[in-house]
N, C-alpha and C. Protein backbone atom coordinates (compact mmCIF):
# COMPACT_ATOMS: atom_id res chain seq x y z
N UNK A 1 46.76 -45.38 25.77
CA UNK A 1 45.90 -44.40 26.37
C UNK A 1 45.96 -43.07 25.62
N UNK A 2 47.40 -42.45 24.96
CA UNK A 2 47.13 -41.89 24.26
C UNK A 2 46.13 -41.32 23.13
N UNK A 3 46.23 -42.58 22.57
CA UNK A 3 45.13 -42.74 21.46
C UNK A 3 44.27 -42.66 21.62
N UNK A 4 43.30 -42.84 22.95
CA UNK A 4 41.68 -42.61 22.78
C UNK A 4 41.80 -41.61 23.61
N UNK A 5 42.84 -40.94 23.73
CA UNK A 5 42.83 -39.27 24.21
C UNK A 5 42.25 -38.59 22.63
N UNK A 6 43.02 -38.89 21.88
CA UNK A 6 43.15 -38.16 20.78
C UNK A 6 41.79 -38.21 19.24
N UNK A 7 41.22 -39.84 20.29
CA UNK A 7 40.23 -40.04 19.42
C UNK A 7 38.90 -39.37 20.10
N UNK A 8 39.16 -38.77 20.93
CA UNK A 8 37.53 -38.78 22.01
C UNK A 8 37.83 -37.04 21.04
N UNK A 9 39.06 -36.35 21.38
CA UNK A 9 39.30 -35.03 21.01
C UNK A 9 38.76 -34.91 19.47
N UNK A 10 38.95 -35.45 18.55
CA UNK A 10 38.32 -36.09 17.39
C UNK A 10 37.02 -35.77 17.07
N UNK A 11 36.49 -36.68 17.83
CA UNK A 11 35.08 -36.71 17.80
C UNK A 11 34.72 -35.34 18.70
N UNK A 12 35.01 -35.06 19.74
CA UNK A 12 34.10 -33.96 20.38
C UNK A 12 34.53 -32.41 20.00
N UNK A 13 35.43 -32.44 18.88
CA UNK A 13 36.18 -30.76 18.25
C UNK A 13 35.13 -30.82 17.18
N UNK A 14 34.73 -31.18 16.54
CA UNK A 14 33.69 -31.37 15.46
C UNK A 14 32.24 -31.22 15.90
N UNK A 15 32.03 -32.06 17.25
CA UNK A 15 30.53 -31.89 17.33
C UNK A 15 30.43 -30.01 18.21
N UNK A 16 31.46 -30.06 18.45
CA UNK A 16 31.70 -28.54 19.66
C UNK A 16 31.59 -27.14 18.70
N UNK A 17 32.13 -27.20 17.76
CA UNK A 17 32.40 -26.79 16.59
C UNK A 17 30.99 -26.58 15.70
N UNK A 18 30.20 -27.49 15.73
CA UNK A 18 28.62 -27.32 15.10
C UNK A 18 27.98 -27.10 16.08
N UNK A 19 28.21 -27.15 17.40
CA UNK A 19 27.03 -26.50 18.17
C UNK A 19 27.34 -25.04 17.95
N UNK A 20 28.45 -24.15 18.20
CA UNK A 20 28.98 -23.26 18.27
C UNK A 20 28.08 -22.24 17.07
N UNK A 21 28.55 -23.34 15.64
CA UNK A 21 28.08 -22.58 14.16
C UNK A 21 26.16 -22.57 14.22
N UNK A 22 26.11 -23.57 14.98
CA UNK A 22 24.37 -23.46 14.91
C UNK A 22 23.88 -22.34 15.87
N UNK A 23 24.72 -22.25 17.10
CA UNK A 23 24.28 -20.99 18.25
C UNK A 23 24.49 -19.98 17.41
N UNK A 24 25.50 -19.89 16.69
CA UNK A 24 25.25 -18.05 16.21
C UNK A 24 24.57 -18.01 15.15
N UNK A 25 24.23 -18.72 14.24
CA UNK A 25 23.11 -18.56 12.97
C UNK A 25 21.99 -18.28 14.16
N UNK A 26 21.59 -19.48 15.24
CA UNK A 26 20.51 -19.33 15.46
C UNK A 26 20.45 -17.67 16.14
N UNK A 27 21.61 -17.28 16.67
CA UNK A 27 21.62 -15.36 17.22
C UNK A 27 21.21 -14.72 16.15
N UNK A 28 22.28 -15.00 14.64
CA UNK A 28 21.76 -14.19 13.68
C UNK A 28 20.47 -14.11 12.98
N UNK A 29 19.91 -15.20 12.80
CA UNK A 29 18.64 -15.43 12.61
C UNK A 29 17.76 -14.38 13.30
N UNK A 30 17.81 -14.55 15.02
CA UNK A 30 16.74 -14.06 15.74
C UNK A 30 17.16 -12.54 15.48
N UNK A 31 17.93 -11.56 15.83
CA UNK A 31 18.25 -10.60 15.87
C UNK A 31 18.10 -10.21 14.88
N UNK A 32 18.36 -10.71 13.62
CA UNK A 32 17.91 -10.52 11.71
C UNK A 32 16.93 -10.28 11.93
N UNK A 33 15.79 -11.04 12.28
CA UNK A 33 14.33 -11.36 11.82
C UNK A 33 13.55 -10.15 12.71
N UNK A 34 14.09 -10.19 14.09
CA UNK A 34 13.54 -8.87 15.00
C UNK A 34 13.67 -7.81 14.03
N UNK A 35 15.04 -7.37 13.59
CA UNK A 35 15.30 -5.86 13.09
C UNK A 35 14.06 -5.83 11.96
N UNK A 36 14.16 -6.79 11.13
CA UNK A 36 13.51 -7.03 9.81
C UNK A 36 11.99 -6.63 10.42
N UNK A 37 11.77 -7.60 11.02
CA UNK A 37 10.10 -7.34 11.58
C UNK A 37 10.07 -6.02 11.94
N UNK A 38 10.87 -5.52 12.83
CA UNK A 38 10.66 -3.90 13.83
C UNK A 38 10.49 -2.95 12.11
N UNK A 39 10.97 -3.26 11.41
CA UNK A 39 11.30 -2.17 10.26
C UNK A 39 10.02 -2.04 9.23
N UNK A 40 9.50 -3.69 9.29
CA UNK A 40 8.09 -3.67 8.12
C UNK A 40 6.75 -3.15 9.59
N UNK A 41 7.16 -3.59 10.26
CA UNK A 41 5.85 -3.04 11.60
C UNK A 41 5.49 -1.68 11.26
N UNK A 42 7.52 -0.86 11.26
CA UNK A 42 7.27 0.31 11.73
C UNK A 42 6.43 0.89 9.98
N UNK A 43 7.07 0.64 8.98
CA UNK A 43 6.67 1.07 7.94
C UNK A 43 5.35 1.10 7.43
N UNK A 44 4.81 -0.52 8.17
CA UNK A 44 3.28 -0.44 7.69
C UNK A 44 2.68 0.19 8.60
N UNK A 45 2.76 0.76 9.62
CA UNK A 45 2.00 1.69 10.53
C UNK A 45 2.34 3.49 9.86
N UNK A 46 3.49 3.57 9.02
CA UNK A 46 3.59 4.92 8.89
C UNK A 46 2.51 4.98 7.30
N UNK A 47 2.68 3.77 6.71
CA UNK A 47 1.43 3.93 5.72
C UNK A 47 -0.35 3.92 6.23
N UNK A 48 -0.27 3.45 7.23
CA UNK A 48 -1.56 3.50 7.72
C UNK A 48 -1.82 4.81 8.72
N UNK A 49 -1.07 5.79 8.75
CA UNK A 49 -0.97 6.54 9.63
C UNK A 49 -1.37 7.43 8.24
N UNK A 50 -0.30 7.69 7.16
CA UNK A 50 -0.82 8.58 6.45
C UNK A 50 -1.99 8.16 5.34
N UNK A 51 -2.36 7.13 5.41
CA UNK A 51 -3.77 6.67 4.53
C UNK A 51 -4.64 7.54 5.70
N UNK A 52 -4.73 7.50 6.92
CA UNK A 52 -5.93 8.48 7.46
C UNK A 52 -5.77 10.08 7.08
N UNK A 53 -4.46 10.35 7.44
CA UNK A 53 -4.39 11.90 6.82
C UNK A 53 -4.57 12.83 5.44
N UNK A 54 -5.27 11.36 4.64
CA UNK A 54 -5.96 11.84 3.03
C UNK A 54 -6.93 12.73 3.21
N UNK A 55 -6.74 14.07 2.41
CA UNK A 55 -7.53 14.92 2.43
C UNK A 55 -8.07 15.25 1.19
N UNK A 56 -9.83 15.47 1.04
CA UNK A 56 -10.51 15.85 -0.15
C UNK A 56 -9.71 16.88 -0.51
N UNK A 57 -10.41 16.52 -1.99
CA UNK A 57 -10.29 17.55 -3.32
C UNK A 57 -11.17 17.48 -4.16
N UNK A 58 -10.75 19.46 -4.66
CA UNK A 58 -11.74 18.98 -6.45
C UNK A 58 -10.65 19.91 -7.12
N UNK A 59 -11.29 19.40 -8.00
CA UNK A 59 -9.90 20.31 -9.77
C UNK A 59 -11.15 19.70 -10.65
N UNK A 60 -10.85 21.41 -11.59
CA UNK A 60 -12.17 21.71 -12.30
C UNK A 60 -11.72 20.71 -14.18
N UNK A 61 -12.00 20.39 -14.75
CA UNK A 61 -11.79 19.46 -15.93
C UNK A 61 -10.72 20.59 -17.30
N UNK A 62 -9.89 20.08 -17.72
CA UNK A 62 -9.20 20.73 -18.53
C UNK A 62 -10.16 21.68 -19.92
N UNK A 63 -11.74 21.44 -20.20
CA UNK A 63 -12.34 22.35 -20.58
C UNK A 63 -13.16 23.51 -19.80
N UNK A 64 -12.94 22.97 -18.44
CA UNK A 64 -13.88 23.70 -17.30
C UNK A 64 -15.20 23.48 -17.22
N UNK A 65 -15.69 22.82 -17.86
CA UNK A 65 -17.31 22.44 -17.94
C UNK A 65 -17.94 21.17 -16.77
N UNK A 66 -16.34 20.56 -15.83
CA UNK A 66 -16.75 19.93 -14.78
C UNK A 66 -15.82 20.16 -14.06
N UNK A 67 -16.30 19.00 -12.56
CA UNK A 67 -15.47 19.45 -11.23
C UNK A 67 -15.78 18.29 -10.65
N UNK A 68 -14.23 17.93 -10.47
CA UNK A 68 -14.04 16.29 -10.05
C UNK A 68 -14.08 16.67 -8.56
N UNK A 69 -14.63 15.91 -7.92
CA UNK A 69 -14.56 16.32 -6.40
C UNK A 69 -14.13 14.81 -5.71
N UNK A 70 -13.29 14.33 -5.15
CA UNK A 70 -12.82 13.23 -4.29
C UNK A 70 -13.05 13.71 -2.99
N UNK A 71 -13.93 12.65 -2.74
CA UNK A 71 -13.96 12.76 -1.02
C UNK A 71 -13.34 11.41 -0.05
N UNK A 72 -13.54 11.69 1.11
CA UNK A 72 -12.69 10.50 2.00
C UNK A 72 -13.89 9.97 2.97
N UNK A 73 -13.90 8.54 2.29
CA UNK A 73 -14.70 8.28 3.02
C UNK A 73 -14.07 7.27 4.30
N UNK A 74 -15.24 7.09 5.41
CA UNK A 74 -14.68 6.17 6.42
C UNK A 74 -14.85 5.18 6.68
N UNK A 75 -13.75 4.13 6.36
CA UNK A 75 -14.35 2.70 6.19
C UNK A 75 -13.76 1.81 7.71
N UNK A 76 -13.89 2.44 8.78
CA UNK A 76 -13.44 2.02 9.63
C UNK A 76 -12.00 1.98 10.14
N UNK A 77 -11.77 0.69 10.06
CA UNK A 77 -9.89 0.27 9.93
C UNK A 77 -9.10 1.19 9.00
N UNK A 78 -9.78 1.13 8.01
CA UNK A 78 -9.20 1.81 6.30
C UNK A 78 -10.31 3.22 5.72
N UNK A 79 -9.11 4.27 5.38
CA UNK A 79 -9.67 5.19 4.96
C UNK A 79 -9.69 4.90 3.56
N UNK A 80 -10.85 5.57 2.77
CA UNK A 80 -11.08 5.07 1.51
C UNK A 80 -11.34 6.35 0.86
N UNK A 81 -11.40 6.67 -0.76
CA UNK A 81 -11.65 7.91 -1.04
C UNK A 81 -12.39 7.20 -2.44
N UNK A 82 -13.07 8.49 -2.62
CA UNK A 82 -14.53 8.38 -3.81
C UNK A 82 -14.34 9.70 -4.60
N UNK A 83 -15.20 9.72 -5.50
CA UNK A 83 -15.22 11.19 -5.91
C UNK A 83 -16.54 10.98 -7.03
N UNK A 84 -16.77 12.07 -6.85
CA UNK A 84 -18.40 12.57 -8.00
C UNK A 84 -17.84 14.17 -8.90
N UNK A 85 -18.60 13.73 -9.82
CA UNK A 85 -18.22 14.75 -11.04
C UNK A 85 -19.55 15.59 -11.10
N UNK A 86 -19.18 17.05 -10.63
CA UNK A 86 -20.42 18.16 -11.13
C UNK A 86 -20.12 18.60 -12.47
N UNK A 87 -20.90 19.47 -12.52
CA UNK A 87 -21.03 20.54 -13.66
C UNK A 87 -20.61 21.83 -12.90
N UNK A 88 -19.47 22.26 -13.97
CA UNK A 88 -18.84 23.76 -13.48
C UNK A 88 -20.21 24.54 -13.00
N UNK A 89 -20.52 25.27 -13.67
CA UNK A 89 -21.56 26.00 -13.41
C UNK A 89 -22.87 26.00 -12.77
N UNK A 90 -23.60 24.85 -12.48
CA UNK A 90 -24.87 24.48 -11.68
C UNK A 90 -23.92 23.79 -10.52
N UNK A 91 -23.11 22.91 -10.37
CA UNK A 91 -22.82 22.18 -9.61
C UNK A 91 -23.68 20.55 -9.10
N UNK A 92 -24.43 20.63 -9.74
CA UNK A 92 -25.27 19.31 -10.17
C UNK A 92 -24.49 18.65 -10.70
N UNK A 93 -24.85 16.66 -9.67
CA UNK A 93 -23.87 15.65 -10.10
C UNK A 93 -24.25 15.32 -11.24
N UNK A 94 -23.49 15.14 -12.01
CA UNK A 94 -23.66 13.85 -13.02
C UNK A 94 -23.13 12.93 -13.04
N UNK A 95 -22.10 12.73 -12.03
CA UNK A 95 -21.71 11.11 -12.02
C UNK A 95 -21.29 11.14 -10.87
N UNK A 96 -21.52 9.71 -9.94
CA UNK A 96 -21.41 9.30 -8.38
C UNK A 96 -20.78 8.15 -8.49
N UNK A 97 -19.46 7.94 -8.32
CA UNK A 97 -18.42 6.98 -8.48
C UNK A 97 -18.96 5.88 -7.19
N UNK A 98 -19.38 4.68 -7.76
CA UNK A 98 -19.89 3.56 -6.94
C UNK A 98 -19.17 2.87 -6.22
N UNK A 99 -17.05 2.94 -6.27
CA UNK A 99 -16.71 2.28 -5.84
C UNK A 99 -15.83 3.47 -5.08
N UNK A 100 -15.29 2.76 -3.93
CA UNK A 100 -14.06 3.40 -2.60
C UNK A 100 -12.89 3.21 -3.04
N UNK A 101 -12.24 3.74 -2.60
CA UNK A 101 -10.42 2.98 -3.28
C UNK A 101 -10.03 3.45 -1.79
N UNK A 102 -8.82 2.30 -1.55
CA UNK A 102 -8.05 2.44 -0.13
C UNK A 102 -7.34 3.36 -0.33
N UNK A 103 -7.27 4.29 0.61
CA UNK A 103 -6.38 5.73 0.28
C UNK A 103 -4.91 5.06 1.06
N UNK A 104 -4.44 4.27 1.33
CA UNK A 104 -2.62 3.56 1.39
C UNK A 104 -2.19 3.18 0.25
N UNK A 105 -3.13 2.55 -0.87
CA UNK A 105 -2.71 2.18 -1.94
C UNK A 105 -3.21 3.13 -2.74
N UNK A 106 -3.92 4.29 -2.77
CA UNK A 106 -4.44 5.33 -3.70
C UNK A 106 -3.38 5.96 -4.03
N UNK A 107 -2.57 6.31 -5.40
CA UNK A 107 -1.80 7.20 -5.82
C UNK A 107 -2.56 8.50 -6.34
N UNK A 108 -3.25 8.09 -7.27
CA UNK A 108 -4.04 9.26 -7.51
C UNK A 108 -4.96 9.16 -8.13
N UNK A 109 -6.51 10.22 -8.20
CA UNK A 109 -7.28 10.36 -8.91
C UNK A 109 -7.42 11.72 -9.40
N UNK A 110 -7.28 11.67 -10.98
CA UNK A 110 -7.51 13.57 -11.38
C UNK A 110 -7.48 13.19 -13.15
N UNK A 111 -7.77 14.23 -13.31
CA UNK A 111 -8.16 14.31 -14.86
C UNK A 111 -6.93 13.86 -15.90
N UNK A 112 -7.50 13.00 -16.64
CA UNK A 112 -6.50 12.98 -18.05
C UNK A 112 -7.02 13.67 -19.34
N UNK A 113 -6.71 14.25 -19.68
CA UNK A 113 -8.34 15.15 -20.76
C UNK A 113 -9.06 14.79 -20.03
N UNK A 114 -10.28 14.14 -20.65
CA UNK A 114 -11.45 14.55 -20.51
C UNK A 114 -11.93 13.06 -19.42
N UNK A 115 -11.50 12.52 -19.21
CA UNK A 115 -11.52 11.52 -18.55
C UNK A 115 -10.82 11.40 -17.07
N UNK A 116 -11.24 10.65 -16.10
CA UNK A 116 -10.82 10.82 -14.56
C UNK A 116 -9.93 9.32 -14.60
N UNK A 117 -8.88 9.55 -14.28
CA UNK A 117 -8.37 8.21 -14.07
C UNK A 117 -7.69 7.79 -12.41
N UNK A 118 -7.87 6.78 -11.98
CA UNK A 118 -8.17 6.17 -10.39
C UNK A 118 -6.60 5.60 -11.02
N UNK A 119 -5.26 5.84 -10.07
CA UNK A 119 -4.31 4.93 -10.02
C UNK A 119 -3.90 4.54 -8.62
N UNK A 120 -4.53 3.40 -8.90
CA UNK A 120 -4.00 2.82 -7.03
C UNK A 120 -3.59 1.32 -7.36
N UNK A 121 -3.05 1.29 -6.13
CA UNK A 121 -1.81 0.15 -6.17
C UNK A 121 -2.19 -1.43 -6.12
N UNK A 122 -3.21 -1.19 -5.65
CA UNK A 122 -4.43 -2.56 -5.37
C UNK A 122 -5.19 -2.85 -6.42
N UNK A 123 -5.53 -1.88 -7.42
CA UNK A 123 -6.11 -2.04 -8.22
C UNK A 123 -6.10 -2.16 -9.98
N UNK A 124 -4.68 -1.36 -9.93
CA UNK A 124 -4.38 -0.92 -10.98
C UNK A 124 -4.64 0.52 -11.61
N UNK A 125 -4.92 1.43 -12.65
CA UNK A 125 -5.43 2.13 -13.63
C UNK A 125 -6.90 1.54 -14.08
N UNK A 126 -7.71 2.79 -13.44
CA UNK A 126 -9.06 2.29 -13.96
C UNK A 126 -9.70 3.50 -14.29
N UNK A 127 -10.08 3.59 -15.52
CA UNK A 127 -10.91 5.16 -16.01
C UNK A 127 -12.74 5.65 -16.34
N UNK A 128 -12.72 6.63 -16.06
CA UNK A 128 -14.04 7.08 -15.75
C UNK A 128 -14.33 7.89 -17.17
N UNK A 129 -14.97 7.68 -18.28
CA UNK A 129 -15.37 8.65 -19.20
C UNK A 129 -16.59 9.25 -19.49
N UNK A 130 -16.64 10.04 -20.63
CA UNK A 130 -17.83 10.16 -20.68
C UNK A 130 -18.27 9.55 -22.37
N UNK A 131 -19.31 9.34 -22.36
CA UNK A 131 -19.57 7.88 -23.66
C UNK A 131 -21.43 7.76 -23.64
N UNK A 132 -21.48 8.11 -24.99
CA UNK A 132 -22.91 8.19 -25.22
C UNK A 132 -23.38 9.14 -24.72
N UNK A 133 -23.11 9.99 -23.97
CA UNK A 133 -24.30 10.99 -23.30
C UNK A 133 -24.07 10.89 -21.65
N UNK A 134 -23.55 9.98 -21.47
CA UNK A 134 -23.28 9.60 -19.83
C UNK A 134 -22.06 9.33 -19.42
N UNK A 135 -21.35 9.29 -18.17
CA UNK A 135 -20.35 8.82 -17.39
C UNK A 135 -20.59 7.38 -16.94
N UNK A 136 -19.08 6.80 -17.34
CA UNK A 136 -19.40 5.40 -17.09
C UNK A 136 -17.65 5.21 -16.80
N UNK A 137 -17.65 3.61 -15.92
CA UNK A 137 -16.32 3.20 -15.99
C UNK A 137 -15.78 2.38 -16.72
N UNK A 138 -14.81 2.40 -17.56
CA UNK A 138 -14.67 1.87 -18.49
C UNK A 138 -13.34 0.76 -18.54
């Protein structure tokens, strides 16, 4: 009788033993994955909080002969920003940037010489020159 004392103890210290190791992975797991989640929730709401608080600009071109103007436009869910290029002096466009960029992933748009360059995170580096006589994206 001894013996299948010692064999039942055997068998049930081992299976007692993996329920035990599976209950607390499965705690650490859940409690991991909450914090983890609570932390990307909170973060992607503080980027979408300050993608609305993008505010226009203009800055005049390193010869002064234009004036980059970025505006914010409203794309609903997502704030987006644009910008058109005057002429210093008349203030007449000469170029009306056709595309939006998401202002969460917008780092920046502003002059490199003579050229406007868009760096956002979604999109990459994309530049605006002037070529032939006209503004184009290049």
């Amino acid at each position: 009788m001894h013996t299948m004392y010692d064999r039942q103890n055997k068998v049930k210290r081992p299976v007692r033993i993996a329920v035990i190791v599976a209950a607390l992975v499965a705690v650490v797991l859940a409690v991991g994955g909450g914090l983890l989640y609570a932390y990307l929730f909170s973060a992607h709401s503080a980027i979408i909080q300050a993608s609305h608080e993008y505010e226009p600009y203009s800055t005049v071109s390193p010869d002064g002969a234009y004036v980059l103007v970025v505006e914010v436009v409203d794309g609903g869910d997502v704030t987006e920003a644009t910008f058109h290029i005057e002429t210093a002096g008349t203030g007449s466009v000469v170029y009306e940037c056709a595309e939006a960029y998401r202002t969460m992933d917008l780092k920046s748009i502003e002059w490199d010489a003579m050229d406007v360059v868009v760096d956002s995170g979604d999109v990459g580096v994309i530049t605006y020159g002037f070529h032939d006589g006209s503004w184009e994206k290049r």
